[in-house]
Protein backbone atom coordinates (compact mmCIF):
# COMPACT_ATOMS: atom_id res chain seq x y z
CA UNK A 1 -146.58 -62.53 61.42
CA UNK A 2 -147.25 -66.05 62.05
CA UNK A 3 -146.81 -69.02 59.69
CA UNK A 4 -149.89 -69.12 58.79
CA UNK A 5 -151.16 -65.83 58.26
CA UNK A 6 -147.92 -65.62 55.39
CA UNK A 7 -149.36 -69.06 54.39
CA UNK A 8 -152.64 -67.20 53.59
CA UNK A 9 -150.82 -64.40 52.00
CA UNK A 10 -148.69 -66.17 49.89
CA UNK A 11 -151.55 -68.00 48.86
CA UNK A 12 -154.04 -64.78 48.31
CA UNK A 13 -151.14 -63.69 45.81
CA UNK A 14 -150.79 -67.15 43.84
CA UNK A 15 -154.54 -66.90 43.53
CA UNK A 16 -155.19 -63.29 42.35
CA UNK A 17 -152.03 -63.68 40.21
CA UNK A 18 -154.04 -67.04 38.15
CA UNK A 19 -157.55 -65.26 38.07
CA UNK A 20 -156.00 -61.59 36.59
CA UNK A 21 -155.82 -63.33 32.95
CA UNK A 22 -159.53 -64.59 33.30
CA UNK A 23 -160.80 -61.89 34.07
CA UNK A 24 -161.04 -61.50 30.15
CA UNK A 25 -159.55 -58.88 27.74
CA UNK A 26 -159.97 -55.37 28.00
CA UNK A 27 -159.47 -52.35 25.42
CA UNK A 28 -155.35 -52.30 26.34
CA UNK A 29 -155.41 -55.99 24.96
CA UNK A 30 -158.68 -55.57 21.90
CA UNK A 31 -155.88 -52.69 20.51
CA UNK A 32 -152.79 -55.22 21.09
CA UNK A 33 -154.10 -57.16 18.33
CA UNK A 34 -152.15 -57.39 14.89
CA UNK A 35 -154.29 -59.60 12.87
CA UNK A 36 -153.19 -57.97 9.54
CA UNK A 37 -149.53 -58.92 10.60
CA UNK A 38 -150.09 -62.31 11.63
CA UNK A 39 -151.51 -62.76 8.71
CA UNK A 40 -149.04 -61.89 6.40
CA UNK A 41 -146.12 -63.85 8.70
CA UNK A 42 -148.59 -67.12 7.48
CA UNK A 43 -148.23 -66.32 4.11
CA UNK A 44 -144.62 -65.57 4.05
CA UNK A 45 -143.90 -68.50 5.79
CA UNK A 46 -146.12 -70.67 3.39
CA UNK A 47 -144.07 -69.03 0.59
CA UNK A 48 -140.47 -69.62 2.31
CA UNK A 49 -142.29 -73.77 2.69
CA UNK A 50 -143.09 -73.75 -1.15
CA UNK A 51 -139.21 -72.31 -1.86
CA UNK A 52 -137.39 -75.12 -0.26
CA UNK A 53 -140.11 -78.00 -1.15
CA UNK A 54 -139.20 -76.73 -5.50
CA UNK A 55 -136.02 -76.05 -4.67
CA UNK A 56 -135.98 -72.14 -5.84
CA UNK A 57 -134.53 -71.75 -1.72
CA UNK A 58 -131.11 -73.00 -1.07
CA UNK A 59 -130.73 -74.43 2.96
CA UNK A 60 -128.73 -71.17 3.33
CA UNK A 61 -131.22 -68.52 1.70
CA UNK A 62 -134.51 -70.50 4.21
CA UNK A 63 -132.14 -70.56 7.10
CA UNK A 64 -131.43 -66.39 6.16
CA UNK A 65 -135.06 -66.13 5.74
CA UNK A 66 -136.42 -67.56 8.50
CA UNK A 67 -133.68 -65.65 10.96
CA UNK A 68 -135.51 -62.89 9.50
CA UNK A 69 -138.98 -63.76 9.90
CA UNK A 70 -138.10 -64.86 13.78
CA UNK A 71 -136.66 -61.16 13.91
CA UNK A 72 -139.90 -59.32 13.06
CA UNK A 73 -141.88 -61.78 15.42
CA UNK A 74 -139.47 -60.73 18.33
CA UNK A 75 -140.11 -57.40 17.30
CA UNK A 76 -143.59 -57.55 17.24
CA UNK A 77 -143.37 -59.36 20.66
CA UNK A 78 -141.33 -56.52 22.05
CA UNK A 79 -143.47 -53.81 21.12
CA UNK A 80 -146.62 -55.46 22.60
CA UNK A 81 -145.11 -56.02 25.66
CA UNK A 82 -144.76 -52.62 26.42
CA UNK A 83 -148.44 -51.79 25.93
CA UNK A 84 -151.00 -51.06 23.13
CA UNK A 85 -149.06 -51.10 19.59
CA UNK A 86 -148.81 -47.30 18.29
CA UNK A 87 -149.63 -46.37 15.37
CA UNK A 88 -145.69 -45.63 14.18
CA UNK A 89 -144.68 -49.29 15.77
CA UNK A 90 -147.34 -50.74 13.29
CA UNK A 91 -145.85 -48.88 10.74
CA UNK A 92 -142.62 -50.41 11.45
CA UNK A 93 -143.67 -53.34 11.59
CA UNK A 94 -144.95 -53.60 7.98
CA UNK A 95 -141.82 -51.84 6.75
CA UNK A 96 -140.17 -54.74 8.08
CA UNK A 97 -142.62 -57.36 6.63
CA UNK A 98 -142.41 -55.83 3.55
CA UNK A 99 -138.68 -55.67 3.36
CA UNK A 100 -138.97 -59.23 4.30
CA UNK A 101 -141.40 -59.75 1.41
CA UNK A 102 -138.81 -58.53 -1.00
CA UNK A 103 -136.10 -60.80 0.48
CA UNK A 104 -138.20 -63.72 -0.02
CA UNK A 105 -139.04 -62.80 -3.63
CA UNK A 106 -135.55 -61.97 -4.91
CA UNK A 107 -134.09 -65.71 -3.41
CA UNK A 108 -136.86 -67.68 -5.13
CA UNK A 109 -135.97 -65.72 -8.19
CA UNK A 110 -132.49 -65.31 -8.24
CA UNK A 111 -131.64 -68.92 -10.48
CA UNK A 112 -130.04 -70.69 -7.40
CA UNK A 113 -131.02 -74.10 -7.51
CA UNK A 114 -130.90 -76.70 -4.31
């Protein structure tokens, strides 16, 4: 092979490699989609915001909190990378939201004061 026919190939790779992701989304990625989830990651991080703003989170219980909301996001992460979500890792998924839910409710309520 000369130079620059692996010039040419090299470059025919880089290229293909950018245009794959324009090429726009298809059903693998329209099912990949967790808009319920994301949703409720928002709202528990708005709530685990309010906590330490009034003072019902200590540093600790946000720092515990948020290790746990950056868990389910990896987890989330994880299980999309390895295709189309199934319907048992969605399940799991909102077990673990809700768990986390729970956390966040029973440390704004549980009298500890900043």
């Amino acid at each position: 092979m000369t130079r620059n026919s692996v010039r040419f190939f090299v470059g025919s790779l880089i290229a293909a490699a950018l245009l794959i992701p324009l090429v726009g989304p298809g059903k693998a990625q329209a099912q990949d989609r967790t808009p319920v989830l994301n949703q409720r990651q928002r709202n528990q991080q708005r709530r685990i915001r309010q906590g330490i703003k009034s003072g019902e989170l200590t540093r600790g219980e946000a720092r515990r909190l948020e290790a746990r909301e950056g868990r389910l996001e990896a987890n989330k992460l994880e299980d999309k990378a390895k295709g189309p979500l199934t319907p048992k890792e969605r399940a799991q998924l909102q077990r673990q939201a809700n768990r986390d839910s729970r956390a966040i409710y029973r440390l704004k309520h549980n009298n500890k004061v900043r």
